[in-house]
N, C-alpha and C. Protein backbone atom coordinates (compact mmCIF):
# COMPACT_ATOMS: atom_id res chain seq x y z
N UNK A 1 69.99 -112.70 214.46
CA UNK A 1 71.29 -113.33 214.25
C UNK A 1 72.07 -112.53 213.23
N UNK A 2 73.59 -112.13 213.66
CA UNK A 2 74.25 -111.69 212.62
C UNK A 2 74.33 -112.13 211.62
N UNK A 3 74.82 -113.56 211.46
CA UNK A 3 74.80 -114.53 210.74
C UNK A 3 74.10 -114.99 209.34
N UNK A 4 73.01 -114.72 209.52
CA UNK A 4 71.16 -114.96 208.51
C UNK A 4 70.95 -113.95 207.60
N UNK A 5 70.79 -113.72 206.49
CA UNK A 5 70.43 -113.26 205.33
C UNK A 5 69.04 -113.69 205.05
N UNK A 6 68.21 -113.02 204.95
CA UNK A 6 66.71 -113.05 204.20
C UNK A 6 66.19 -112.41 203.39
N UNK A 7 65.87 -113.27 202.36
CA UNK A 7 65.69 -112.16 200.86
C UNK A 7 64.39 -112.54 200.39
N UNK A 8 64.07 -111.56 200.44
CA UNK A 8 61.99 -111.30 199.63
C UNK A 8 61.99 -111.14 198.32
N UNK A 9 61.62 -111.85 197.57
CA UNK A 9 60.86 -110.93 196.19
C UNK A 9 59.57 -110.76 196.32
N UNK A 10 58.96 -109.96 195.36
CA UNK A 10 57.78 -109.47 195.40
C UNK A 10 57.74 -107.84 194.90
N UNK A 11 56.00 -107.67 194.74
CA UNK A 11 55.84 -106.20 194.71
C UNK A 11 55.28 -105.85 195.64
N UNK A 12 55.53 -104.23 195.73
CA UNK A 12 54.37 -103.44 196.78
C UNK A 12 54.41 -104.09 198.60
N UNK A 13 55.57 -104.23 199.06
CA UNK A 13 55.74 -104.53 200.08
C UNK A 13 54.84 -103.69 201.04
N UNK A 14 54.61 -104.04 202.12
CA UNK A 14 53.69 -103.06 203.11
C UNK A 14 54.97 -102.57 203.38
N UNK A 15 54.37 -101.02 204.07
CA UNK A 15 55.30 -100.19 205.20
C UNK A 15 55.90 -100.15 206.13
N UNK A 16 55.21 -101.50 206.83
CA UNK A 16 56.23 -101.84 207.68
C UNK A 16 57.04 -103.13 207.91
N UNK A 17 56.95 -103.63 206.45
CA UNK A 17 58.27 -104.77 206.31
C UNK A 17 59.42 -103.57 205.88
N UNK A 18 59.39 -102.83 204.81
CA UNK A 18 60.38 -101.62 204.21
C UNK A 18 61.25 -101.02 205.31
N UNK A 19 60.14 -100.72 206.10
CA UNK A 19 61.14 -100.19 207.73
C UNK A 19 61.80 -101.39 208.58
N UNK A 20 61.32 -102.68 208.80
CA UNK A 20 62.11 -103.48 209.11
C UNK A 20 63.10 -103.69 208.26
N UNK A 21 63.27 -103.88 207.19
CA UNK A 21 64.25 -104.43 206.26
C UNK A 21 65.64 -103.02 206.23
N UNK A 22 66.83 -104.08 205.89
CA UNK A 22 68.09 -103.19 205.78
C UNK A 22 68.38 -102.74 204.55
N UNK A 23 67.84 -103.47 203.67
CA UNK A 23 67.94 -103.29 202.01
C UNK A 23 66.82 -103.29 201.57
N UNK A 24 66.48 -102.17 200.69
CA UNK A 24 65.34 -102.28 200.04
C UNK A 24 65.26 -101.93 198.28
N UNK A 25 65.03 -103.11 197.62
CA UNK A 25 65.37 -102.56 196.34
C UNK A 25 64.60 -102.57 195.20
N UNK A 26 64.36 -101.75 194.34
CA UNK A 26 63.40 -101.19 193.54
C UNK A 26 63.69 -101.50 191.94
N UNK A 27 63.65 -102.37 191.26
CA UNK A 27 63.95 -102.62 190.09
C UNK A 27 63.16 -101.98 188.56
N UNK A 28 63.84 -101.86 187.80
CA UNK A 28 62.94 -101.32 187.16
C UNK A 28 63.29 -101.61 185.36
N UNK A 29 62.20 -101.79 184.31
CA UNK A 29 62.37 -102.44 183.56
C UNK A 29 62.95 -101.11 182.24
N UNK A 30 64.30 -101.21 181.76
CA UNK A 30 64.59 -100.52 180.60
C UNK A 30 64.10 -100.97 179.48
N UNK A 31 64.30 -102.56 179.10
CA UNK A 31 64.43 -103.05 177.45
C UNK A 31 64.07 -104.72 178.17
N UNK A 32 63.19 -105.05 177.26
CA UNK A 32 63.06 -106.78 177.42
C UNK A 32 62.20 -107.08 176.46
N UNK A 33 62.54 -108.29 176.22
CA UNK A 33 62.37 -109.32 174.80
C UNK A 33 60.58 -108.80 174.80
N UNK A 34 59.69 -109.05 176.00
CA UNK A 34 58.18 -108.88 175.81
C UNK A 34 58.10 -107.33 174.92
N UNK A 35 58.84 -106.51 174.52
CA UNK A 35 58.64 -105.38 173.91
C UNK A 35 59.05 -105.84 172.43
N UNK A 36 59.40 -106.62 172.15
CA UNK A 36 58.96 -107.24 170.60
C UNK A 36 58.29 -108.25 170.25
N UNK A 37 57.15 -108.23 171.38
CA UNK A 37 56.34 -109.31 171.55
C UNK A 37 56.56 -110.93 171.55
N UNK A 38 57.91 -111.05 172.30
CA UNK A 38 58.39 -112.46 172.25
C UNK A 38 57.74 -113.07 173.38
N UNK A 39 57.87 -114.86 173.43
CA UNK A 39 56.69 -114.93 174.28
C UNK A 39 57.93 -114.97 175.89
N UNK A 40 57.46 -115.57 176.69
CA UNK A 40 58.14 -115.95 177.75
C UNK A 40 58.51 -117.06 178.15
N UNK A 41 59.71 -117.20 178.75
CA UNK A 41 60.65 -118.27 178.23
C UNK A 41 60.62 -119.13 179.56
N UNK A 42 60.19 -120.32 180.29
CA UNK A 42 60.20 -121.35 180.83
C UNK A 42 61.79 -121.20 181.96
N UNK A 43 61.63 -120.60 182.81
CA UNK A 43 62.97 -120.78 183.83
C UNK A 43 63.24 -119.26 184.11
N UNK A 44 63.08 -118.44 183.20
CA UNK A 44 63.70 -116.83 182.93
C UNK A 44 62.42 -115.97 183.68
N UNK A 45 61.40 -116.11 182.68
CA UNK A 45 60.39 -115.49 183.25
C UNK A 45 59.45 -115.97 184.32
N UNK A 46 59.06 -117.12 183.77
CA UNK A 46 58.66 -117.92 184.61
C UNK A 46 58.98 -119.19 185.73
């Protein structure tokens, strides 16, 4: 359907969801609070 949007999170997708999929996107971490050992925050991280 043109229509339908389907969005995955996750890591390490297999090879052949990546080739089905139209978007594939790779995030990656610069700076976050766990690098001054803060704990993790209820809604954000978890």
């Amino acid at each position: 359907r043109s229509d339908l949007e389907v969005i995955l999170t996750g890591r390490d997708p297999e090879d052949e969801l990546v080739e089905l999929a139209d978007y594939v996107t790779e995030m990656k971490k610069i700076k976050h609070p766990y690098d001054k050992k803060q704990p993790a925050r209820l809604g954000i991280e978890f």
